[in-house]
C-alpha atoms as a PDB file:
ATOM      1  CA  UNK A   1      33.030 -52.029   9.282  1.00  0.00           C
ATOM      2  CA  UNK A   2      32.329 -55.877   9.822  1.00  0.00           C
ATOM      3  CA  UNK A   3      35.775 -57.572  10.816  1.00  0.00           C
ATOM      4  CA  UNK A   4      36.287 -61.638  11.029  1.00  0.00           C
ATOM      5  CA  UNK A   5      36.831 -63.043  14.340  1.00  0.00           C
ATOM      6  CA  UNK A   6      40.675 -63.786  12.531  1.00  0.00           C
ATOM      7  CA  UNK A   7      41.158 -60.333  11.924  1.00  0.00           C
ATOM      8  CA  UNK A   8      39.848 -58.772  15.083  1.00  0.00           C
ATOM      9  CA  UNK A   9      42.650 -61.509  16.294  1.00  0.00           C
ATOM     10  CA  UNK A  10      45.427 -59.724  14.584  1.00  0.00           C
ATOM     11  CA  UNK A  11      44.234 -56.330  15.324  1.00  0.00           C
ATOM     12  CA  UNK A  12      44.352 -57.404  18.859  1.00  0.00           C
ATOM     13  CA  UNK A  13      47.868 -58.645  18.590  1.00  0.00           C
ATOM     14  CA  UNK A  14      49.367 -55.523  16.676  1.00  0.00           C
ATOM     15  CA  UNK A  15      47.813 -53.331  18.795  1.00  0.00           C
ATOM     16  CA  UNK A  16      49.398 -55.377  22.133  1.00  0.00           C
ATOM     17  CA  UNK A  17      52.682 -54.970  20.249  1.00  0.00           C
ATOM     18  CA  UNK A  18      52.038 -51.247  19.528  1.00  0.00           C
ATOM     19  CA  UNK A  19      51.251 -50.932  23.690  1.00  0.00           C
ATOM     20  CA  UNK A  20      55.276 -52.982  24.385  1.00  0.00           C
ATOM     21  CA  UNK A  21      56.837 -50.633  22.139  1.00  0.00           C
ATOM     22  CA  UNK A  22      55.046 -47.437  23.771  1.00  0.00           C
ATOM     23  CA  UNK A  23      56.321 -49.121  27.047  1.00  0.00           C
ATOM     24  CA  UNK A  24      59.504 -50.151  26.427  1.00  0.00           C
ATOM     25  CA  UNK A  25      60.412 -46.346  24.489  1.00  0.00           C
ATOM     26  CA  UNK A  26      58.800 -44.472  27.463  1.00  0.00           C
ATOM     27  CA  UNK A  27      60.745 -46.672  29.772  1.00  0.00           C
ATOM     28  CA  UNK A  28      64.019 -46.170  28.286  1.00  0.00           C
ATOM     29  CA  UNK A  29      63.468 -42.420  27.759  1.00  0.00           C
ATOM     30  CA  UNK A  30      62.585 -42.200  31.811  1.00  0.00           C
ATOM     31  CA  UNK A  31      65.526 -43.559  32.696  1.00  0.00           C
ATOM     32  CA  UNK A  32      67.593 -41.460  30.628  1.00  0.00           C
ATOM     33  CA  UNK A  33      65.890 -38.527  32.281  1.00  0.00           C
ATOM     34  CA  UNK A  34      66.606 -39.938  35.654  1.00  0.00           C
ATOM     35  CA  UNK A  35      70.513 -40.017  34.694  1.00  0.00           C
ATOM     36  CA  UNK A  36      70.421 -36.829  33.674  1.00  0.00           C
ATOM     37  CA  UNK A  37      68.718 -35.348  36.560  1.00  0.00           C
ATOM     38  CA  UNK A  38      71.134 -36.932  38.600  1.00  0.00           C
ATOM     39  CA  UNK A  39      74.253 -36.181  36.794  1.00  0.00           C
ATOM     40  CA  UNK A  40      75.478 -39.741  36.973  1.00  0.00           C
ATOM     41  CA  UNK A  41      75.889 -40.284  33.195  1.00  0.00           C
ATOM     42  CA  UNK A  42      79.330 -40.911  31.515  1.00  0.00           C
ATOM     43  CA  UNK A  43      79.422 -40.074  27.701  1.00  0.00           C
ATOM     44  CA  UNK A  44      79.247 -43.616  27.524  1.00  0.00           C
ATOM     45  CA  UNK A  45      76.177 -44.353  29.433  1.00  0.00           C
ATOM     46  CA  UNK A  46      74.660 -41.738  27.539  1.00  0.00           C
ATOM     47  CA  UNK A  47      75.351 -43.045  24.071  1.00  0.00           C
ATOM     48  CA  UNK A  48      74.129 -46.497  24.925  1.00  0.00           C
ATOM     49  CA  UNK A  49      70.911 -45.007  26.194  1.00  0.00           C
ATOM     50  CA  UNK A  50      70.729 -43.147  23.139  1.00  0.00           C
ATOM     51  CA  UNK A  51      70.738 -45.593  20.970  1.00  0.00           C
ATOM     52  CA  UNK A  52      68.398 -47.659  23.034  1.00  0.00           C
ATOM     53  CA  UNK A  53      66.003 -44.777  22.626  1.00  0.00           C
ATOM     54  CA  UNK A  54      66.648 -44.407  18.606  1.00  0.00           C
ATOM     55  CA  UNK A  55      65.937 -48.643  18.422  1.00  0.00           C
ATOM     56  CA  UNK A  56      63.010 -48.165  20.798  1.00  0.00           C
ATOM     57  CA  UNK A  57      61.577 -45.475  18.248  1.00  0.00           C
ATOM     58  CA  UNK A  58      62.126 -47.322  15.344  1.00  0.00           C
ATOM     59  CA  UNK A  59      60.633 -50.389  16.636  1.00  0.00           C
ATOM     60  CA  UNK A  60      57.293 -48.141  17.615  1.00  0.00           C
ATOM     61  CA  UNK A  61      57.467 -46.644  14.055  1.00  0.00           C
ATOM     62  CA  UNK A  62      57.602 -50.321  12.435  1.00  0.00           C
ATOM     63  CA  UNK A  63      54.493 -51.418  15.058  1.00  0.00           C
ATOM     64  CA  UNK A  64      52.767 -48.083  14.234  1.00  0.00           C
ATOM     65  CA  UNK A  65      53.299 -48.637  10.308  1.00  0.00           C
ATOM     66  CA  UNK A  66      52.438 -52.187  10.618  1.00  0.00           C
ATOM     67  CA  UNK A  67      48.877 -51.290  11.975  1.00  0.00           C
ATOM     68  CA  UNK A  68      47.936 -48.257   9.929  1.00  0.00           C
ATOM     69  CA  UNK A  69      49.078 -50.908   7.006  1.00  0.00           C
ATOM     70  CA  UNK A  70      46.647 -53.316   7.913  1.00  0.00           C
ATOM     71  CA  UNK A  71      44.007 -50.907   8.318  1.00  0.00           C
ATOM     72  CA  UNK A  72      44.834 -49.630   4.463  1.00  0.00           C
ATOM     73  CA  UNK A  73      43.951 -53.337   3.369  1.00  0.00           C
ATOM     74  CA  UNK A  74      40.339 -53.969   5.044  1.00  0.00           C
END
């Protein structure tokens, strides 16, 4: 498989994205798990950081889905 300096490039770039998304879910799921541990979560803290976790996720999917797409079109 011969790739283009252009589209080694873009694979470069999704895959960085891919890498923030990892991050930024893994982050958000630690810090959940440190309110947890440490009982200091209201019902309100808890929903927030659930949702921040569902966004996170569906960001990753779209970066995941947005590589294995490109790799469908070489």
């Amino acid at each position: 498989m011969n790739l283009s300096v252009k589209q080694l490039k873009f694979r470069s770039e999704q895959i960085f994205r891919l890498n923030h998304e990892i991050r930024k879910y893994l982050t958000n799921a630690v810090s959940l798990c440190e309110l947890l541990e440490g009982n200091e979560i209201s019902d309100v803290d808890f929903d927030r950081f659930k949702c921040l976790l569902l966004k996170s996720l569906q960001d990753l999917d779209s970066a995941l889905y947005m590589l294995d797409d490109s790799e469908q079109c070489e």
